[in-house]
Protein backbone atom coordinates (compact mmCIF):
# COMPACT_ATOMS: atom_id res chain seq x y z
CA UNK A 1 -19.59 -23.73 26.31
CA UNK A 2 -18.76 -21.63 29.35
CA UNK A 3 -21.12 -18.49 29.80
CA UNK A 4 -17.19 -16.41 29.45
CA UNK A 5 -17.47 -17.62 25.78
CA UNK A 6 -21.51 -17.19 25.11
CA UNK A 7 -21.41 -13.30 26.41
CA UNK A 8 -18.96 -12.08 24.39
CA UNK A 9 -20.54 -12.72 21.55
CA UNK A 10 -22.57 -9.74 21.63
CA UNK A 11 -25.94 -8.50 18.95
CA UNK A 12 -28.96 -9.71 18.16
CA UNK A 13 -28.79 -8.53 14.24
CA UNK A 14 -29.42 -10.87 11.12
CA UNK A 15 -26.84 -10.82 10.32
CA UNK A 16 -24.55 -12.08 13.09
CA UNK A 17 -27.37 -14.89 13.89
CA UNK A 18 -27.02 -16.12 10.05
CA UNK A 19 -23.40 -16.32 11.15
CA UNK A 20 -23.68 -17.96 14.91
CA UNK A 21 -26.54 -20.50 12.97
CA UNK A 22 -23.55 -21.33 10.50
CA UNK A 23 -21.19 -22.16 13.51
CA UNK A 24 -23.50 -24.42 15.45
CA UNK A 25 -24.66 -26.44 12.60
CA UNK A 26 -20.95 -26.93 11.29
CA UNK A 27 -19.05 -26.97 14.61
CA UNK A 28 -20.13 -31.00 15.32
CA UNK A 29 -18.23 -31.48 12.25
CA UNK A 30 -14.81 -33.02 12.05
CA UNK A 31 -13.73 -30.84 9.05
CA UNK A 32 -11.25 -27.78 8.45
CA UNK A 33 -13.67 -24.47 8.55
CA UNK A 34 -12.23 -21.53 7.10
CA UNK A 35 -13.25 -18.17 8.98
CA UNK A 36 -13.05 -14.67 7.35
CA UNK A 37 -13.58 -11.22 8.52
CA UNK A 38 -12.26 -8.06 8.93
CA UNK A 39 -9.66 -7.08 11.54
CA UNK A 40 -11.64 -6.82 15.15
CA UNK A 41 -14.58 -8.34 14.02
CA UNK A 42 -13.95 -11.37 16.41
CA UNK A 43 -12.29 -14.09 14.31
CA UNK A 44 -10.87 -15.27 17.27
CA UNK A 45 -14.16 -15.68 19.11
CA UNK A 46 -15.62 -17.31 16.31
CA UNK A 47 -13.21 -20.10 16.36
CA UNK A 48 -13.66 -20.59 20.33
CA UNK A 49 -17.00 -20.81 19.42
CA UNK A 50 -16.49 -23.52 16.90
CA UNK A 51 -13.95 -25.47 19.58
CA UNK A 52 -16.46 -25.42 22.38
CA UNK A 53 -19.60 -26.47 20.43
CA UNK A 54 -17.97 -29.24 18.73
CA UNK A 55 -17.05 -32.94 20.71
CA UNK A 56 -13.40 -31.78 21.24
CA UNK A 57 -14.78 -28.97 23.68
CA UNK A 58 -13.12 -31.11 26.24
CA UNK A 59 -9.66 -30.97 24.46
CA UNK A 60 -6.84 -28.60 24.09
CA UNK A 61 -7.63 -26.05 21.58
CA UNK A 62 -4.30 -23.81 20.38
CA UNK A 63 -3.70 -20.59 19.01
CA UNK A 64 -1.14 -19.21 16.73
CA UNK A 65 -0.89 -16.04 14.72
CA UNK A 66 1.21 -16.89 11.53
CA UNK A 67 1.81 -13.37 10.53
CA UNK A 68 3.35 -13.00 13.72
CA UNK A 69 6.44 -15.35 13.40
CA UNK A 70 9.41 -16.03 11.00
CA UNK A 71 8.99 -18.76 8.71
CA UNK A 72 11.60 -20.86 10.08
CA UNK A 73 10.56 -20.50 13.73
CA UNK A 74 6.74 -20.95 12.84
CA UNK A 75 8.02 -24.36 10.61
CA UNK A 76 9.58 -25.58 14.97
CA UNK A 77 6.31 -23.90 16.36
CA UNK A 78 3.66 -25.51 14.30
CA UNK A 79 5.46 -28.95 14.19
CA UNK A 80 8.09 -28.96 16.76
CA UNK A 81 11.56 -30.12 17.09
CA UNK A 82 14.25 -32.60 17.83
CA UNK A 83 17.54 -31.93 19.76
CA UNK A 84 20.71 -31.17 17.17
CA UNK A 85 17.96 -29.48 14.69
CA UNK A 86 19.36 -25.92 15.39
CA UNK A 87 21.80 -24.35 16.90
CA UNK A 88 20.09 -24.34 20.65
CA UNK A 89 17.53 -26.97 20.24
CA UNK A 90 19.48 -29.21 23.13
CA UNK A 91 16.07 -31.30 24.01
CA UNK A 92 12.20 -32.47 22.47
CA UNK A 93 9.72 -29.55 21.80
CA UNK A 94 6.61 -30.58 20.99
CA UNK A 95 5.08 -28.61 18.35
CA UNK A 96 1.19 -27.13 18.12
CA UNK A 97 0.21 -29.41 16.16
CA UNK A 98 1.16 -32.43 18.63
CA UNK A 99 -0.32 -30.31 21.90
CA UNK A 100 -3.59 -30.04 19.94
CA UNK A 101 -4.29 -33.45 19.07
CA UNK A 102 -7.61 -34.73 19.42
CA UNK A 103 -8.30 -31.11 19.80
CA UNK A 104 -8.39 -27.76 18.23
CA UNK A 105 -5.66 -25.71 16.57
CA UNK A 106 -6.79 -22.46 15.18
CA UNK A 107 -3.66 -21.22 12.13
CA UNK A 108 -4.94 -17.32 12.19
CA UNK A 109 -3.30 -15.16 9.35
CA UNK A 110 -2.28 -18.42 7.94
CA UNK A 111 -2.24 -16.18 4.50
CA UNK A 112 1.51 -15.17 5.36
CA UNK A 113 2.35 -18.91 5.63
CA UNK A 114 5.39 -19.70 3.28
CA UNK A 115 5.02 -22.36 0.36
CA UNK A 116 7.06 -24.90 2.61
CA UNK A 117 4.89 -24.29 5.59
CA UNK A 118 1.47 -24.97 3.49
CA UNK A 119 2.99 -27.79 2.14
CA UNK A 120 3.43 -29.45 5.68
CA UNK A 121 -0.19 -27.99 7.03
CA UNK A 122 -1.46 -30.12 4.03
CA UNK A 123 -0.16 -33.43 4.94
CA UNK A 124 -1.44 -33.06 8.02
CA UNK A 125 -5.14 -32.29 7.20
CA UNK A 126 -4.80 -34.81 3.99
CA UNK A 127 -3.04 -37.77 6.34
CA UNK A 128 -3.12 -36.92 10.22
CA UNK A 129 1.28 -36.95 10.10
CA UNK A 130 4.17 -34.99 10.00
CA UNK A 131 7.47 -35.04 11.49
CA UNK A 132 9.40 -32.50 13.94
CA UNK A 133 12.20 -30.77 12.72
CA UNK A 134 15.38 -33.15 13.09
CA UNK A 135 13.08 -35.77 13.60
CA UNK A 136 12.99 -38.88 11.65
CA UNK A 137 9.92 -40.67 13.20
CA UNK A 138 5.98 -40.00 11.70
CA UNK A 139 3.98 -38.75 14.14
CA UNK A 140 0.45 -39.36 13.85
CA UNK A 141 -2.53 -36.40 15.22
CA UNK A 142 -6.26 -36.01 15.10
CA UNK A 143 -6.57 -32.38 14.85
CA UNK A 144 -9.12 -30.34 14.03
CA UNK A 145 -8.01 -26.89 11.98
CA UNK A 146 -9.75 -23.52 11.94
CA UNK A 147 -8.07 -21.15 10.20
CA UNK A 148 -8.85 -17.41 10.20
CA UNK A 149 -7.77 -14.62 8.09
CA UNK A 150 -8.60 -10.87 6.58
CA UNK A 151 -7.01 -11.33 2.91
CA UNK A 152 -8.69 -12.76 -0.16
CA UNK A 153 -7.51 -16.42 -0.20
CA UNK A 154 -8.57 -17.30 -3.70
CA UNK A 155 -7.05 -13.83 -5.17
CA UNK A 156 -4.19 -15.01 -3.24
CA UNK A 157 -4.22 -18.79 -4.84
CA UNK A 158 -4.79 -17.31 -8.44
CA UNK A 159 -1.50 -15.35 -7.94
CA UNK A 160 -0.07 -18.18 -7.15
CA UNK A 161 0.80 -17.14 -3.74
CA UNK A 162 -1.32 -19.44 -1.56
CA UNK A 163 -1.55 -23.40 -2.67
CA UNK A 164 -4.99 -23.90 -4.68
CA UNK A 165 -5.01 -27.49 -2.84
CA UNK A 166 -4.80 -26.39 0.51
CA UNK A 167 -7.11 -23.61 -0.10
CA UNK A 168 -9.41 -26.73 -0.97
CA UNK A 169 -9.12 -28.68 2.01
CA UNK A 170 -9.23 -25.15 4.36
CA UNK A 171 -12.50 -24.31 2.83
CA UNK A 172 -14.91 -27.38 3.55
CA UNK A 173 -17.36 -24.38 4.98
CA UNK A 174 -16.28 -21.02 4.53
CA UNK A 175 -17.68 -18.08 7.39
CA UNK A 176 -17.51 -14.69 6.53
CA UNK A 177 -17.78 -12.61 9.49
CA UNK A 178 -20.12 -9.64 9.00
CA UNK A 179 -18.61 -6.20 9.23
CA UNK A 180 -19.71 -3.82 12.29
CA UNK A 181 -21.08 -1.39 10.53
CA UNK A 182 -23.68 -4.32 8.71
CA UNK A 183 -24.78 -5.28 12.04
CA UNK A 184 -27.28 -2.72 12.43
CA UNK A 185 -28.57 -1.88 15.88
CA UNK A 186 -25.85 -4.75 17.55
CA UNK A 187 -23.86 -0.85 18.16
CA UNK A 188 -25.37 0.48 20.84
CA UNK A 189 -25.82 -2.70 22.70
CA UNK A 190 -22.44 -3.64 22.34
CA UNK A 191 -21.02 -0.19 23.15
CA UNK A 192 -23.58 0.06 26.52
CA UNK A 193 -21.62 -3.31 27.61
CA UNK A 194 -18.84 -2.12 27.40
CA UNK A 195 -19.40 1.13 29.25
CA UNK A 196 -21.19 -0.73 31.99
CA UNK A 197 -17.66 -3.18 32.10
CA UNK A 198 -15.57 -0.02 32.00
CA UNK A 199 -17.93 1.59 34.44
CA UNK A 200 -17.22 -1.18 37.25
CA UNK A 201 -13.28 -1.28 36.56
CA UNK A 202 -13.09 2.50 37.87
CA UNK A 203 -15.09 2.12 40.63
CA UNK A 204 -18.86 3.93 39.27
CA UNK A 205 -21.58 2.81 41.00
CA UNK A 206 -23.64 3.13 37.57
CA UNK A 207 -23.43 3.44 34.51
CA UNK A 208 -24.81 6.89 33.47
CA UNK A 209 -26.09 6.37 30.17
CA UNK A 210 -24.68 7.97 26.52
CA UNK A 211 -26.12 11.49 25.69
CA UNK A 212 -28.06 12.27 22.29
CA UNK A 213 -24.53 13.65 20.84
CA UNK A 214 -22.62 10.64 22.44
CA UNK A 215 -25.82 7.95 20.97
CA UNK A 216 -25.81 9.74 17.42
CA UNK A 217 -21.81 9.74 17.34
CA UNK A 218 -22.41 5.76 17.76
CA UNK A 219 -24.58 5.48 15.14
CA UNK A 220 -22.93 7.68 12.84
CA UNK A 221 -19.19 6.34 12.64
CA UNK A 222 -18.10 3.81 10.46
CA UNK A 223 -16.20 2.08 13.03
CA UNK A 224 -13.91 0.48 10.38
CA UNK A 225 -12.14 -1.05 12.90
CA UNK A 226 -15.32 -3.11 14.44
CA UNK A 227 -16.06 -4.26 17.44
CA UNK A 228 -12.21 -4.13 18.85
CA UNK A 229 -12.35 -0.15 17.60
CA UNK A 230 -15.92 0.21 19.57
CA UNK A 231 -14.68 -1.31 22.63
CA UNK A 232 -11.30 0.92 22.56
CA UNK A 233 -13.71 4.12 22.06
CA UNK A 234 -16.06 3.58 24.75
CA UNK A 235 -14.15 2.60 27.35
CA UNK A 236 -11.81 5.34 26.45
CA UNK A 237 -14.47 7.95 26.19
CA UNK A 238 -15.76 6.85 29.65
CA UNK A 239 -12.37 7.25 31.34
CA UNK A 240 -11.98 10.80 29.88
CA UNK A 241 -15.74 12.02 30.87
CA UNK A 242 -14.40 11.37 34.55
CA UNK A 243 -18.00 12.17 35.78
CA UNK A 244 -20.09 9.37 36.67
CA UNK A 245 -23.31 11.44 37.35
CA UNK A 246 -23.99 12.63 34.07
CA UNK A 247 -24.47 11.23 30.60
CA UNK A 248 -21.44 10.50 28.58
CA UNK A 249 -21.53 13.96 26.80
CA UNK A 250 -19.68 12.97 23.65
CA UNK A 251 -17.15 10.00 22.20
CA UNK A 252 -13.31 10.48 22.14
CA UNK A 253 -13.48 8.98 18.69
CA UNK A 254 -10.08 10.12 17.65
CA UNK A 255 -7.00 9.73 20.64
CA UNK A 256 -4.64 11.48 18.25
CA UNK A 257 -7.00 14.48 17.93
CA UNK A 258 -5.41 17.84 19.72
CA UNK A 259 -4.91 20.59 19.03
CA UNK A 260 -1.06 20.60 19.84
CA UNK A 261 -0.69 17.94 17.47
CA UNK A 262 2.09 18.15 15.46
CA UNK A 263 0.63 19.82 11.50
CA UNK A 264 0.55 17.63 8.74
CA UNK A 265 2.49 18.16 5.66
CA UNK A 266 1.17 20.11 3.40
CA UNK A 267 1.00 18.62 -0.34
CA UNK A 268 0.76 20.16 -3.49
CA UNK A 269 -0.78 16.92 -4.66
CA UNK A 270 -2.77 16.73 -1.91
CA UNK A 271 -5.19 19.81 -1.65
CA UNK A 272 -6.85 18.34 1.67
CA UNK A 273 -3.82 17.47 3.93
CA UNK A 274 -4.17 20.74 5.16
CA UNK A 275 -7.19 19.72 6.58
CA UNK A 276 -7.45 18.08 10.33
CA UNK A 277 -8.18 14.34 10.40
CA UNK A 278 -11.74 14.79 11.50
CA UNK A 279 -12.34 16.94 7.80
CA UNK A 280 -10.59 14.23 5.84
CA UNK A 281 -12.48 11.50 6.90
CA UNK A 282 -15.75 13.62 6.04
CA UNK A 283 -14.34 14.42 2.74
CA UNK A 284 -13.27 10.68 1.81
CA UNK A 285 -16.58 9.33 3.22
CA UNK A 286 -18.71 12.12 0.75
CA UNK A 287 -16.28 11.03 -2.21
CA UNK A 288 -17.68 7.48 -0.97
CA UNK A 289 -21.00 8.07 -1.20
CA UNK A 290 -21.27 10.14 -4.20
CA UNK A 291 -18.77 7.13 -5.97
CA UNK A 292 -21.70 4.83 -5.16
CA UNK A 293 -24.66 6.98 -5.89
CA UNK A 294 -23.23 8.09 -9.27
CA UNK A 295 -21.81 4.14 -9.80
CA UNK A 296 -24.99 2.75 -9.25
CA UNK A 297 -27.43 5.14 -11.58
CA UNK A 298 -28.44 7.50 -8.00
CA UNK A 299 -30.08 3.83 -7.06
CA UNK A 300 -29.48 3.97 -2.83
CA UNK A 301 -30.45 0.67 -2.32
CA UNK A 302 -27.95 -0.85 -4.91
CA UNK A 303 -25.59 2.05 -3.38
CA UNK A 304 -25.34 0.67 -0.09
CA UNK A 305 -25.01 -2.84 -0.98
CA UNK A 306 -22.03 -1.33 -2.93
CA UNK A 307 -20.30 -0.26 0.11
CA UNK A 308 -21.57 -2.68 2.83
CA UNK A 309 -23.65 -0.36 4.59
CA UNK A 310 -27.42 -1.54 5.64
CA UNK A 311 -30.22 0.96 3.95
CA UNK A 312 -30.55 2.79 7.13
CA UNK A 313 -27.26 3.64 7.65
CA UNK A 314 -26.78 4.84 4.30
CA UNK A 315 -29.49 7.13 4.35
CA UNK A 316 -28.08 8.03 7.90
CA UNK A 317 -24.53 8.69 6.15
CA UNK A 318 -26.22 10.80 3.36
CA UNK A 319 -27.91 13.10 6.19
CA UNK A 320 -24.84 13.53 8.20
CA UNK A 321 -23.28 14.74 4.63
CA UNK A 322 -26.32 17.07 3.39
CA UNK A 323 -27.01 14.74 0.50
CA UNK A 324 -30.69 14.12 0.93
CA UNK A 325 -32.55 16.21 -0.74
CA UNK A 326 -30.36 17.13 -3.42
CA UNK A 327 -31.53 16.60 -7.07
CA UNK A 328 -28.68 14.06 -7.73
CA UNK A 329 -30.04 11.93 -5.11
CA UNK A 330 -33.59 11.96 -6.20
């Protein structure tokens, strides 16, 4: 693996080494691996990671984002195409699936995949063939599939919306990709890598360091988006501060947040959309926390499980809200 691929895998938490343990001891494998995660929590890097520890490393390895193309044009992308199958298709495209072989083809968002699509993905982990559209030849591949995806596959298969069969064959090894905020301390250490990358594109000779306000601000939001929302908020705090002899004095957490910005709605259903975003989000994580608390007999331990949040940081959520101390927390 190239030492591009090995840094960008950032944190030195249990949790993400539980994960990057999983990869190397099933990435030799010649099997489908299913990986699952939130949006930004590096799907994407977690299937390079399987591609370049495995014996294809050497081979092609192929990306495509399902959710991202029609059904009929990811059916010509996927498995390619002969000339007269549609209007325009005047020569030979080779399809993913035929680039990839003997390598890697990684099917991300593959839960938008229509039933026809699924079908065809099966055959070719179940037989190693397919045929291009048009095409009346069997083509034969040796690919290896890792797909990636945010929804719940098997909720999706019970609704009969995903194929139960495929879902099989996809989920030889399931990883489930820890969320940001579970990855306790990996924060600040990715956030100070990215301020020292930003640091160099505009020209600082250091980087200054984050100030007490800027450090607890890190600790302190939920980052919901993960590591691709951390990365956006540094390096767009950095450019704003301007001031590369002083500590970054505080995060630009919000880009939206002005105070020309245009006034929300107000609701009579809604009594807080009179409220800016920065109070809303404080009001919806309290109603979080007090959810938990009351939903798991004032228990905090059993509270943060509840909402994915490590011990520590749900202690450090009920300080930022004033809850500690009060009777219904105990």
């Amino acid at each position: 693996m190239s030492a591009n691929h090995q840094l960008r895998l950032i944190g030195e938490s249990s949790a993400l080494s539980d994960v990057l343990d999983q990869v190397s001891r099933v990435a030799p494998l010649n099997r489908p691996i299913l990986v699952i995660g939130e949006r930004g929590t590096g799907k994407e890097l977690i299937a390079e990671r399987l591609h370049f520890l495995s014996l294809r490393w050497q081979q092609p390895l192929l990306k495509v984002n399902c959710g991202a193309i029609s059904e009929s044009l990811l059916d010509a992308d996927l498995f390619g195409y002969e000339p007269g199958a549609f209007t325009g298709a005047n020569r030979v495209h080779k399809g993913r699936f035929e680039r990839a072989d003997e390598g890697t083809l990684l099917l991300d968002e593959l839960g938008s995949m229509s039933a026809a699509v699924q079908e065809k993905v099966l055959r070719v982990i179940e037989y190693g063939e397919f045929e291009r559209l048009g095409g009346q030849k069997t083509l034969q591949v040796n690919v290896r599939i890792v797909a990636a995806t945010n929804e719940n596959l098997p909720q999706l298969a019970a609704q009969g919306k995903f194929r139960e069969d495929l879902l099989d064959r996809l989920a030889f090894d399931v990883i489930t990709i820890p969320p940001l905020r579970a990855r306790e301390n990996d924060v600040e250490r990715l956030a100070e890598h990215f301020a020292i990358s930003m640091s160099i594109e505009l020209g600082w000779q250091d980087f200054p360091g984050f100030s007490a306000k800027a450090t607890a601000q890190l600790k302190n939001h939920p980052f919901y988006g993960n590591v691709r929302e951390l990365k956006n908020v540094v390096e767009r705090s950095i450019y704003r501060w301007g001031t590369p002899s002083a500590a970054i004095g505080e995060l630009v957490l919000d880009p939206f947040d002005s105070p020309w910005a245009p006034a929300a709605k107000t609701s009579q259903s809604d009594p807080g959309s009179h409220l800016g975003f920065s109070e809303q989000v404080a009001r919806y994580e309290l109603m979080l926390l007090s959810q938990a608390l009351d939903q798991n007999d004032q228990h905090q331990g059993k509270a943060s499980d509840a909402l994915g949040l490590t011990y520590h940081q749900f202690r450090s959520q009920l300080k930022k809200h004033g809850l500690i101390g009060k009777d219904k927390v105990g």
